[in-house]
PDB file of N, CA and C in Angstrom:
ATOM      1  N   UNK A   1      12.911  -2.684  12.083  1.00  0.00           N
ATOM      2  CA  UNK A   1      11.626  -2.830  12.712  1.00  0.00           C
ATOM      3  C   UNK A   1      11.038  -1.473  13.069  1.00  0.00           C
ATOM      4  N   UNK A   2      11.835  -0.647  13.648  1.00  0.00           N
ATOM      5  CA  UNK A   2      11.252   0.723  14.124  1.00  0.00           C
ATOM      6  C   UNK A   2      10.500   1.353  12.605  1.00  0.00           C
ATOM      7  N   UNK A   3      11.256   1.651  11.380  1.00  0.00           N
ATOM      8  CA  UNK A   3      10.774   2.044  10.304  1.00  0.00           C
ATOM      9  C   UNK A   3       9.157   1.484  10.172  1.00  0.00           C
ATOM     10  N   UNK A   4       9.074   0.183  10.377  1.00  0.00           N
ATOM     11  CA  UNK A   4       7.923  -0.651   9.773  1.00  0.00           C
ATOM     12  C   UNK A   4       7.400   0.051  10.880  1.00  0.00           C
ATOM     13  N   UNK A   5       7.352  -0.019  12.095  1.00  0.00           N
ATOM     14  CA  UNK A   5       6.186   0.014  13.404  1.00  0.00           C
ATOM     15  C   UNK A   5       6.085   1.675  13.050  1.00  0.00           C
ATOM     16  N   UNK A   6       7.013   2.339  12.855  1.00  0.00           N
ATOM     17  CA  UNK A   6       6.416   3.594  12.357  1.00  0.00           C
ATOM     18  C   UNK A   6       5.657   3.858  11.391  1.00  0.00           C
ATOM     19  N   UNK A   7       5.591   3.320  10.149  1.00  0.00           N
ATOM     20  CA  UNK A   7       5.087   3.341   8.879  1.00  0.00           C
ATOM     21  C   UNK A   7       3.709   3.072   9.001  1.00  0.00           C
ATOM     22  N   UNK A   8       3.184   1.879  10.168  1.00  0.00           N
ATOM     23  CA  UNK A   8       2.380   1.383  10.364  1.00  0.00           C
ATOM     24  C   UNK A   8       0.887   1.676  11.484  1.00  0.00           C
ATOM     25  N   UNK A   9       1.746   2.656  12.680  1.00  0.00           N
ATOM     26  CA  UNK A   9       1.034   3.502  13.040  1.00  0.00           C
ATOM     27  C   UNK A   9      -0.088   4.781  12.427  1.00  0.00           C
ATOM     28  N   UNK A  10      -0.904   4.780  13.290  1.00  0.00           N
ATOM     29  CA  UNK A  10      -1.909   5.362  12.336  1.00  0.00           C
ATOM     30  C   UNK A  10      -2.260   7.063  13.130  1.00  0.00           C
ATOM     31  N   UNK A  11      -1.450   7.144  14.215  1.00  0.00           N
ATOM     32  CA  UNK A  11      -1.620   8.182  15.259  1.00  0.00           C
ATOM     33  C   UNK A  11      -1.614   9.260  14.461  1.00  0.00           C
ATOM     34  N   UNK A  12      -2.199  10.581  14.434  1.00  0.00           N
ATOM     35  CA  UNK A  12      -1.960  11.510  13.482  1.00  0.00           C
ATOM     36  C   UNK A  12      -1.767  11.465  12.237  1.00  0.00           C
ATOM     37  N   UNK A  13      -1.912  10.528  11.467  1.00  0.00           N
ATOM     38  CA  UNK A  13      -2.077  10.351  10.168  1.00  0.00           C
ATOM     39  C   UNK A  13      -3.493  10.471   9.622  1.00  0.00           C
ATOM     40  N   UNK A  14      -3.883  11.455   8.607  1.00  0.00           N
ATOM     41  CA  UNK A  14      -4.888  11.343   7.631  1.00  0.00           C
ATOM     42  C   UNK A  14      -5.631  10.118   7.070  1.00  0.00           C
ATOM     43  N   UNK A  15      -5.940   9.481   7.003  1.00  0.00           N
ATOM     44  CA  UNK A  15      -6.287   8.011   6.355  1.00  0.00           C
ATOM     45  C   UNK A  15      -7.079   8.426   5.659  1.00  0.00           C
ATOM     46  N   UNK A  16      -7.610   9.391   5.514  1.00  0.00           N
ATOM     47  CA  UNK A  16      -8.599  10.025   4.405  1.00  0.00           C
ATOM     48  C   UNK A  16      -7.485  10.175   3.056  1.00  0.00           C
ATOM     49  N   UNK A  17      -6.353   9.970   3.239  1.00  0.00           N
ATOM     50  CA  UNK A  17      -5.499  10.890   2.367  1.00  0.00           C
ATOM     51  C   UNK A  17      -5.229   9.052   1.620  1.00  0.00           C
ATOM     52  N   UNK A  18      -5.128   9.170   0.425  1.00  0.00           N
ATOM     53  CA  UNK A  18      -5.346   7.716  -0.324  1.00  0.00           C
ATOM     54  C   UNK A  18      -3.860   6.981  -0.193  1.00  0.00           C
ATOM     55  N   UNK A  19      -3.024   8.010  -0.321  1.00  0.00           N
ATOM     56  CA  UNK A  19      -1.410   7.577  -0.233  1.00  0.00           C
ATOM     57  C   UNK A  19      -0.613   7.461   1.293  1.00  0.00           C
ATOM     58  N   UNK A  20      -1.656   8.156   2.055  1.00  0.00           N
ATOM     59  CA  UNK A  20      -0.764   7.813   3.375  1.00  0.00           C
ATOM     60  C   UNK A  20      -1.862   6.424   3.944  1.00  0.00           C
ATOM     61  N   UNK A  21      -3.019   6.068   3.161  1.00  0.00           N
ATOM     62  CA  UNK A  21      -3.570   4.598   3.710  1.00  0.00           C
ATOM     63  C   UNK A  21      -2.983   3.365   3.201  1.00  0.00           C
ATOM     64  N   UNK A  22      -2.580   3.710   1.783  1.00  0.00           N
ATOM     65  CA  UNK A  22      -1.732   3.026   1.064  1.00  0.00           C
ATOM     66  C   UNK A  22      -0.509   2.609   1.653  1.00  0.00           C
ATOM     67  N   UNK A  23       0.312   3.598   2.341  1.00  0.00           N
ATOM     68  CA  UNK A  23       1.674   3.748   3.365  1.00  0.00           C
ATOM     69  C   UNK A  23       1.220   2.703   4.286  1.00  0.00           C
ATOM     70  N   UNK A  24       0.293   2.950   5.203  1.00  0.00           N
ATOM     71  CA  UNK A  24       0.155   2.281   6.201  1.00  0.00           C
ATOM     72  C   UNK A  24      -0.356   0.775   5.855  1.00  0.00           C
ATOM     73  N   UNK A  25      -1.149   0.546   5.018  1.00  0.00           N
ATOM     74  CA  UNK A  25      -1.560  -1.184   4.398  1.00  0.00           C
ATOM     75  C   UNK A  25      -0.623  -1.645   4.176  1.00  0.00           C
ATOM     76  N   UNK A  26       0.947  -1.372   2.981  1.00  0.00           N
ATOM     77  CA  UNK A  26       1.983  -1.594   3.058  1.00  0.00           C
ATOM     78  C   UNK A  26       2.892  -2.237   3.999  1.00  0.00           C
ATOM     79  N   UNK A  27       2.751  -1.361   5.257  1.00  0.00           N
ATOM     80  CA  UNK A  27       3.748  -1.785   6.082  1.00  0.00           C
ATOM     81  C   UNK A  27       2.989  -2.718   6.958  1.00  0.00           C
ATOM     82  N   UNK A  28       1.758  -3.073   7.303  1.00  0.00           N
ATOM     83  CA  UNK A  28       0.861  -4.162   7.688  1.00  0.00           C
ATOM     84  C   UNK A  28       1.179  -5.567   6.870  1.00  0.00           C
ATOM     85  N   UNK A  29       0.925  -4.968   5.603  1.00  0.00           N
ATOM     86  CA  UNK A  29       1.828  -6.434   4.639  1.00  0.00           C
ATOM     87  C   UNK A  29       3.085  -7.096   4.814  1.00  0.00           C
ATOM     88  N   UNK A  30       3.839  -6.026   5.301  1.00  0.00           N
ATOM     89  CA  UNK A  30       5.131  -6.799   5.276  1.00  0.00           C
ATOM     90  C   UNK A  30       5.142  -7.150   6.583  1.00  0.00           C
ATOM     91  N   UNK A  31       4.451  -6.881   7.863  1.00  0.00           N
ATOM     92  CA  UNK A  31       4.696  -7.962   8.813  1.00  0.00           C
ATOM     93  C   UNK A  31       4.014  -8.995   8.159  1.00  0.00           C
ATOM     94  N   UNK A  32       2.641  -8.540   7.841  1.00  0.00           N
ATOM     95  CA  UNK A  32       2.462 -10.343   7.647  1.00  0.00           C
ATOM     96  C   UNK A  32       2.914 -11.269   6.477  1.00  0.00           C
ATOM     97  N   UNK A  33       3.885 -10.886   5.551  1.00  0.00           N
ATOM     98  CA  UNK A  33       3.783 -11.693   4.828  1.00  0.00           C
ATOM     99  C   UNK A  33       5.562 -11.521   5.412  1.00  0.00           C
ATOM    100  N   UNK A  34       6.371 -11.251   6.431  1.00  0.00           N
ATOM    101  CA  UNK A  34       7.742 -11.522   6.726  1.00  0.00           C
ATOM    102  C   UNK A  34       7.218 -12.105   7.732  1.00  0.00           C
ATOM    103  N   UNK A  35       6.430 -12.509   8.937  1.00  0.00           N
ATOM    104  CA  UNK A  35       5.887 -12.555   9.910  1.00  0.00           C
ATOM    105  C   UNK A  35       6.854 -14.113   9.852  1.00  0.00           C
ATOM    106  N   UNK A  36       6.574 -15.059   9.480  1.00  0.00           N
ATOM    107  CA  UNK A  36       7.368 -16.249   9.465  1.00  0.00           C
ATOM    108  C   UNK A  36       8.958 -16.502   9.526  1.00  0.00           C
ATOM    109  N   UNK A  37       9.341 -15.477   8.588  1.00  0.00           N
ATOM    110  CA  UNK A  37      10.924 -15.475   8.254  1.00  0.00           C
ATOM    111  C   UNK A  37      11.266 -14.865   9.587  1.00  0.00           C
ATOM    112  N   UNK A  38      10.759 -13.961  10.265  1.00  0.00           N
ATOM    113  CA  UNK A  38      11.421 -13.121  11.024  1.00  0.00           C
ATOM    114  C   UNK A  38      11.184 -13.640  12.389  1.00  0.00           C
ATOM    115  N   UNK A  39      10.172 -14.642  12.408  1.00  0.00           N
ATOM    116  CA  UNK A  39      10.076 -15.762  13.879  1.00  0.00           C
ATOM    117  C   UNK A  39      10.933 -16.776  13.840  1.00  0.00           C
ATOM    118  N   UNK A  40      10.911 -17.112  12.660  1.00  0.00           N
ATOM    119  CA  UNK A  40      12.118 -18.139  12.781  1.00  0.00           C
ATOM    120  C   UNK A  40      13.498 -17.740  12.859  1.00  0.00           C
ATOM    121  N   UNK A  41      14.171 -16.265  12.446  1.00  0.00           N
ATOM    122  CA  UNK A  41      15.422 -15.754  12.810  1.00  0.00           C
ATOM    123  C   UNK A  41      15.344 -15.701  14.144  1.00  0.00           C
ATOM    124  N   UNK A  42      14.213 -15.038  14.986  1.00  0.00           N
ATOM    125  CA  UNK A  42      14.118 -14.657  15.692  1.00  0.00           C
ATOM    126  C   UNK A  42      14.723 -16.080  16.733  1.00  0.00           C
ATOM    127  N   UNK A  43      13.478 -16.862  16.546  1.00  0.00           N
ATOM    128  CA  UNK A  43      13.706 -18.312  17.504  1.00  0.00           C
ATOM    129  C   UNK A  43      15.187 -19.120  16.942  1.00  0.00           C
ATOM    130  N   UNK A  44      16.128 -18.875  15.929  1.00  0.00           N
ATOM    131  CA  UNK A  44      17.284 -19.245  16.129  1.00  0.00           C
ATOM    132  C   UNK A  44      18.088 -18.385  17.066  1.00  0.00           C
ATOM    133  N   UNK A  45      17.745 -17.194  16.918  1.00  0.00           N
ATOM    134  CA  UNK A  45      18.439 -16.344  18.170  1.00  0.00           C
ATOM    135  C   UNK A  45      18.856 -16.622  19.300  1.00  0.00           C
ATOM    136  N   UNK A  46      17.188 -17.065  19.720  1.00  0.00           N
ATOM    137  CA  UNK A  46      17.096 -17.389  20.914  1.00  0.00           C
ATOM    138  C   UNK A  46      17.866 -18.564  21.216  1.00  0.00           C
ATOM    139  N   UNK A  47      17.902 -19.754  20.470  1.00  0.00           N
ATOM    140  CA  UNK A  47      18.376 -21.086  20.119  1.00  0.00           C
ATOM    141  C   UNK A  47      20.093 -20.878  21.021  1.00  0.00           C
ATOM    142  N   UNK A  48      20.216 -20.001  20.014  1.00  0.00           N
ATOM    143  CA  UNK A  48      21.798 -19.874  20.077  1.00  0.00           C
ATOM    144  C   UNK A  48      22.609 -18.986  21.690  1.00  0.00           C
ATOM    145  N   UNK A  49      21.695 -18.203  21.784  1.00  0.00           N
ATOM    146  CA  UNK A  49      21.518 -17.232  23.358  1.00  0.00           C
ATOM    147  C   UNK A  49      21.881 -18.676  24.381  1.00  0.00           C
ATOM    148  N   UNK A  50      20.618 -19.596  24.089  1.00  0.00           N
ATOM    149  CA  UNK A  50      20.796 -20.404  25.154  1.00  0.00           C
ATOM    150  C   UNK A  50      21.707 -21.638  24.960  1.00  0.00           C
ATOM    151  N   UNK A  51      22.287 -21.366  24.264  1.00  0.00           N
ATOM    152  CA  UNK A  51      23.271 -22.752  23.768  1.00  0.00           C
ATOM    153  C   UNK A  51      24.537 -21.870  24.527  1.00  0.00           C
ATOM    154  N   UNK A  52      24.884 -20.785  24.040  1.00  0.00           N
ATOM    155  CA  UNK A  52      25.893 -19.671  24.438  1.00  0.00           C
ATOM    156  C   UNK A  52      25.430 -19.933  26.297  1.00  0.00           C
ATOM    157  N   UNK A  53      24.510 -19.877  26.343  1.00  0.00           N
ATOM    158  CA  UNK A  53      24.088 -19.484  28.159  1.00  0.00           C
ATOM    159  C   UNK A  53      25.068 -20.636  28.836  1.00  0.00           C
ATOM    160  N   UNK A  54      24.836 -21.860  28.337  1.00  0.00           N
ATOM    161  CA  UNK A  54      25.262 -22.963  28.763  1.00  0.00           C
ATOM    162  C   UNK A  54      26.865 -23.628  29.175  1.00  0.00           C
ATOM    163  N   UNK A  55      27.443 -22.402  28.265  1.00  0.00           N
ATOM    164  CA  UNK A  55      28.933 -22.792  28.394  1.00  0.00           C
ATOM    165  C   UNK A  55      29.256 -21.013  28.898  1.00  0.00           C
ATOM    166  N   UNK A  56      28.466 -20.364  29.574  1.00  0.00           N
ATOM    167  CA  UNK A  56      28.921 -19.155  30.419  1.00  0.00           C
ATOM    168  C   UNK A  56      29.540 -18.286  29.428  1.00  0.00           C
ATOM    169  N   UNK A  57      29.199 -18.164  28.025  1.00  0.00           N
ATOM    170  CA  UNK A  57      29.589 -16.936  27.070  1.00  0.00           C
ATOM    171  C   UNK A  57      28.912 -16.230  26.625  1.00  0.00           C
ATOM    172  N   UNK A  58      28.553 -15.567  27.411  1.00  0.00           N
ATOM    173  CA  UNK A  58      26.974 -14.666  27.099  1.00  0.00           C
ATOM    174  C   UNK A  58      26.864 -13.991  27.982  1.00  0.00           C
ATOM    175  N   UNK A  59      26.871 -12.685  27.876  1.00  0.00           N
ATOM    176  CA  UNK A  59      26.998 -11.167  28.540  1.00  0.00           C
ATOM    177  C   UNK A  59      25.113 -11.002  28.764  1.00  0.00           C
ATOM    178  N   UNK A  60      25.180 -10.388  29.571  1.00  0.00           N
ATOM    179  CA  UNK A  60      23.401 -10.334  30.008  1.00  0.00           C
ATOM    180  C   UNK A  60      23.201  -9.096  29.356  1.00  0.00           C
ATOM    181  N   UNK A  61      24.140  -8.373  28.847  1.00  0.00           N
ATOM    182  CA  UNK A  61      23.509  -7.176  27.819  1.00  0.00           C
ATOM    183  C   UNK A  61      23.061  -8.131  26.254  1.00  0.00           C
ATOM    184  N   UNK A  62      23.570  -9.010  26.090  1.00  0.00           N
ATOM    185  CA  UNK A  62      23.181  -9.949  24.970  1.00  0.00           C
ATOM    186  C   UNK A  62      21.679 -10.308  25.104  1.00  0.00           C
ATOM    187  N   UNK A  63      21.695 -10.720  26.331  1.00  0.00           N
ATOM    188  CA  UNK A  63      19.957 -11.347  26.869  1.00  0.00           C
ATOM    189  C   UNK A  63      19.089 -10.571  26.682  1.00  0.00           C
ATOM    190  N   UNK A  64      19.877  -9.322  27.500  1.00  0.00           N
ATOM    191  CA  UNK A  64      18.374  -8.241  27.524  1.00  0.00           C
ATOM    192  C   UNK A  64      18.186  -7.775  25.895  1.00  0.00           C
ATOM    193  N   UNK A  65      19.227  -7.463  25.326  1.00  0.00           N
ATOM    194  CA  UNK A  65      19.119  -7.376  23.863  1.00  0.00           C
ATOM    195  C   UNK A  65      17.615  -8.198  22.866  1.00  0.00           C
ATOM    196  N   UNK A  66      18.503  -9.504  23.326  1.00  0.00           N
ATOM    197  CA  UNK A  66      17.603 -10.590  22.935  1.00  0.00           C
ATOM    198  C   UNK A  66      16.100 -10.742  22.830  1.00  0.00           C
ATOM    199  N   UNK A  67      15.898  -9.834  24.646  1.00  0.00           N
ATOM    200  CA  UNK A  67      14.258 -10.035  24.973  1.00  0.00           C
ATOM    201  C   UNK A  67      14.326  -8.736  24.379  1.00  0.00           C
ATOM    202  N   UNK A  68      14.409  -8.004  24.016  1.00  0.00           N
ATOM    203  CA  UNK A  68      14.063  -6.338  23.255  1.00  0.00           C
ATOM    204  C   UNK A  68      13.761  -6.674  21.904  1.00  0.00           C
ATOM    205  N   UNK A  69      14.592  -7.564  21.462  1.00  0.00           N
ATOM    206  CA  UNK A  69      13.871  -7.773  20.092  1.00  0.00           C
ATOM    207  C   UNK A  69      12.197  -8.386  19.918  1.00  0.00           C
ATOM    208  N   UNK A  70      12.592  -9.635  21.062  1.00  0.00           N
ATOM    209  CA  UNK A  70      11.383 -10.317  21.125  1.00  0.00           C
ATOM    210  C   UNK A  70      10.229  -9.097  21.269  1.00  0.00           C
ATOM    211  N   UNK A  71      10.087  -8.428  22.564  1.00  0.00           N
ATOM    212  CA  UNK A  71       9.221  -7.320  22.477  1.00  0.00           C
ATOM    213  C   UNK A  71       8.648  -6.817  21.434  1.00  0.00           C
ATOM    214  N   UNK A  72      10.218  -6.533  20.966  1.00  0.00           N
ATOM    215  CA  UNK A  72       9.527  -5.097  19.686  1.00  0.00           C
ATOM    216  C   UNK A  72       8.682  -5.711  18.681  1.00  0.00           C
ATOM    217  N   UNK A  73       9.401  -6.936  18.100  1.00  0.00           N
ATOM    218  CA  UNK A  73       8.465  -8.068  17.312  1.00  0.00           C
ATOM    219  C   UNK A  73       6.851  -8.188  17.729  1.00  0.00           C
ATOM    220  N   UNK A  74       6.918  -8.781  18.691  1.00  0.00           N
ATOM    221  CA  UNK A  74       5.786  -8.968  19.267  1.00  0.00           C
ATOM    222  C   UNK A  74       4.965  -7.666  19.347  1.00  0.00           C
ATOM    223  N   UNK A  75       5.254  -6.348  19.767  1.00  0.00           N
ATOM    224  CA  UNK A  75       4.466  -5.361  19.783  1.00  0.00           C
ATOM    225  C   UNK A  75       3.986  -4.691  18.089  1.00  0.00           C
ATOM    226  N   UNK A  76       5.076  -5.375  17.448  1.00  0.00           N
ATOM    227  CA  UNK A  76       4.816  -4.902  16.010  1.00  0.00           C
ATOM    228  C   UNK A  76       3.371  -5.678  15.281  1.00  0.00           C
ATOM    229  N   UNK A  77       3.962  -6.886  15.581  1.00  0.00           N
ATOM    230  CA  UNK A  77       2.791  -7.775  14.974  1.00  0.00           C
ATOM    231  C   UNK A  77       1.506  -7.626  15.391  1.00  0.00           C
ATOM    232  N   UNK A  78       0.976  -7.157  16.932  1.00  0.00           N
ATOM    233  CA  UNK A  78       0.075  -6.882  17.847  1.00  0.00           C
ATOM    234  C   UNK A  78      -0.075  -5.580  16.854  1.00  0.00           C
ATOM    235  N   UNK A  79       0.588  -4.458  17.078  1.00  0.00           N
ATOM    236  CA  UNK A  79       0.171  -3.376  16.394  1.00  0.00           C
ATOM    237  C   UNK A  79      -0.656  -3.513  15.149  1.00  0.00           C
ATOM    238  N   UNK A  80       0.080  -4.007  14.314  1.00  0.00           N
ATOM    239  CA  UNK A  80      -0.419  -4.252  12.901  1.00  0.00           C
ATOM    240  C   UNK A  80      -1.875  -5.035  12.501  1.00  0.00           C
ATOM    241  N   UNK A  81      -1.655  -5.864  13.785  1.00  0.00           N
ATOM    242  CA  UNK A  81      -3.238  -6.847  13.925  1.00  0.00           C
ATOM    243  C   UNK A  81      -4.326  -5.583  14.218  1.00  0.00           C
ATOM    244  N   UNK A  82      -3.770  -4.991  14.956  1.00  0.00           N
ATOM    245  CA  UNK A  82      -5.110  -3.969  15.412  1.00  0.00           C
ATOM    246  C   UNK A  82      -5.407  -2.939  14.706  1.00  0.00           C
ATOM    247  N   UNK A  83      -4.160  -2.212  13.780  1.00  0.00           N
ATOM    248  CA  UNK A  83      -4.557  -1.371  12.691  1.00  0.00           C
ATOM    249  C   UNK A  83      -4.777  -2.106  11.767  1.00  0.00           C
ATOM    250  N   UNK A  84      -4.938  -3.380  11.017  1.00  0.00           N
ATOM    251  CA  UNK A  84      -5.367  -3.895  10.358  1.00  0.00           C
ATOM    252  C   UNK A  84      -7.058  -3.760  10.389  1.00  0.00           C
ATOM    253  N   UNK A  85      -7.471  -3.958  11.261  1.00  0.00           N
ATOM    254  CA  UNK A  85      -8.896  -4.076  11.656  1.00  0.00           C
ATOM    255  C   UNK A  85      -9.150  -3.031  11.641  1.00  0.00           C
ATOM    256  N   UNK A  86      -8.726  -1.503  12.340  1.00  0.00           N
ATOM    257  CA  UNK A  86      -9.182  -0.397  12.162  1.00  0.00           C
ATOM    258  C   UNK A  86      -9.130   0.270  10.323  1.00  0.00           C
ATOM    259  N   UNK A  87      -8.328  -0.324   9.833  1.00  0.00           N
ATOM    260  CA  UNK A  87      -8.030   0.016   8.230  1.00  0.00           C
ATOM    261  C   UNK A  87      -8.751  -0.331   7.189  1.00  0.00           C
ATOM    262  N   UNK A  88      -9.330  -1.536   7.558  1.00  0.00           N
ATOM    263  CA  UNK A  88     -10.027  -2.603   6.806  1.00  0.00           C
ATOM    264  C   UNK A  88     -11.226  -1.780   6.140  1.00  0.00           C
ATOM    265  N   UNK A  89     -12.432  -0.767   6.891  1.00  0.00           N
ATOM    266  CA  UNK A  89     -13.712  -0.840   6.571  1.00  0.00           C
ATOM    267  C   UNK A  89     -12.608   0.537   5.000  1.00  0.00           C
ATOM    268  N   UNK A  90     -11.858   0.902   5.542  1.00  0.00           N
ATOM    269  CA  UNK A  90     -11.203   2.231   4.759  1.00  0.00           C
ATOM    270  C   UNK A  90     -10.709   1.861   3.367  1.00  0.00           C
ATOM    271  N   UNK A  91     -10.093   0.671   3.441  1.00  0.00           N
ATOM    272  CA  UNK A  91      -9.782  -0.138   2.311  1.00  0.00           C
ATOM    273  C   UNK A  91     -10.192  -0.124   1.129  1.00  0.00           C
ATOM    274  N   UNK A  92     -11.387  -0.767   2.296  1.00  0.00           N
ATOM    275  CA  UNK A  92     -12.678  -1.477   1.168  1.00  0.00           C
ATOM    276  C   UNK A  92     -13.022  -0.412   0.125  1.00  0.00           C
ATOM    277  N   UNK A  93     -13.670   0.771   1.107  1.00  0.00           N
ATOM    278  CA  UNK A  93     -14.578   1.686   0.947  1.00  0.00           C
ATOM    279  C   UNK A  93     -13.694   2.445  -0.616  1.00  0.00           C
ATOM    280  N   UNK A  94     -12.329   2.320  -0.294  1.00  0.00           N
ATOM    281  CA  UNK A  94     -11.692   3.265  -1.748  1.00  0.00           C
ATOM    282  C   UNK A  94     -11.751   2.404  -2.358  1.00  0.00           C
ATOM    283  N   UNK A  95     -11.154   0.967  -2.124  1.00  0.00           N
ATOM    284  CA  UNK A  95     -11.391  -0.496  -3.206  1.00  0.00           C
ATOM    285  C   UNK A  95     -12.425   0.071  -4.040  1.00  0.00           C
ATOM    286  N   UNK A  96     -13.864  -0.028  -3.170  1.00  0.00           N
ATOM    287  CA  UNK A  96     -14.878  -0.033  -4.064  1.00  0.00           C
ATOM    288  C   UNK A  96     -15.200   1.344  -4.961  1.00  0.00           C
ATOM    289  N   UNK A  97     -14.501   2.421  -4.449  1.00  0.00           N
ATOM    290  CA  UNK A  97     -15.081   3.634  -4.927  1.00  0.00           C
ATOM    291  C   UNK A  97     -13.573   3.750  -6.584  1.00  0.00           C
ATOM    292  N   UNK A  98     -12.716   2.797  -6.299  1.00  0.00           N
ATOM    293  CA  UNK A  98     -11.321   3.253  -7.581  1.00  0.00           C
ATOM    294  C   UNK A  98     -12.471   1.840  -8.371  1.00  0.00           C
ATOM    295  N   UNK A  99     -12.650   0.893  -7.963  1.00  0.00           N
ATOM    296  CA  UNK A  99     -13.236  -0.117  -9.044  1.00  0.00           C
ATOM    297  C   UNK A  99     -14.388   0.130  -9.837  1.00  0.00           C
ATOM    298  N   UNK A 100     -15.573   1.287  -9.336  1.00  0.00           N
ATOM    299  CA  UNK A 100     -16.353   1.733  -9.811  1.00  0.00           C
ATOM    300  C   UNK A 100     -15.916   2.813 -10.416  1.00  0.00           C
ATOM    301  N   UNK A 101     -15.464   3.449 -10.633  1.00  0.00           N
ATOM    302  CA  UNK A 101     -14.502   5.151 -11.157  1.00  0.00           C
ATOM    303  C   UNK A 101     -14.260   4.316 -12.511  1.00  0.00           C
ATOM    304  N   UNK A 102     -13.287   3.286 -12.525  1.00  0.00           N
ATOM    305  CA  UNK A 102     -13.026   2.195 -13.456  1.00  0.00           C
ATOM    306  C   UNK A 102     -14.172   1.859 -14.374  1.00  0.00           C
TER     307      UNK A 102
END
């Protein structure tokens, strides 16, 4: 996850530069098109955390673990929603300028 949320950040990156916008659309894709697989690992996790909770075998470094993933997930997907939107008009704009070059 850290790789992707890095890849995906746009802080100091060029976006003028065609291959580092390319970098960053990339890693926007793969949350959303893993976005499903990785909620549902995620929510068996959890599944199992609290099945474990129930019979007292579960260390609270497991829990907090647990909610750290949730976080990071969640801040990833949030991230990506919002550089998505900031990326979008940038997209287009080379879309249209490589389809006309063509």
């Amino acid at each position: 996850m850290k790789e992707t949320t890095d890849g995906a950040k746009i802080k100091g990156k060029d976006l003028n530069d065609l291959k580092v916008l390319i970098g960053v659309k990339d890693k926007i894709e793969i949350v959303k098109n893993e976005s499903n697989a990785i909620t549902l690992k995620l929510d068996q996790l959890d599944e199992s955390i609290k099945l474990l909770e129930q019979s007292n075998q579960i260390k609270d470094k497991d829990k907090k673990a647990t909610k750290k993933l949730f976080d990071e997930w969640n801040g990833l997907k949030k991230l990506a929603k919002d550089v998505n939107k900031e990326i979008t008009p940038l997209v287009e704009k080379e879309s249209k300028s490589v389809s006309t070059a063509v």
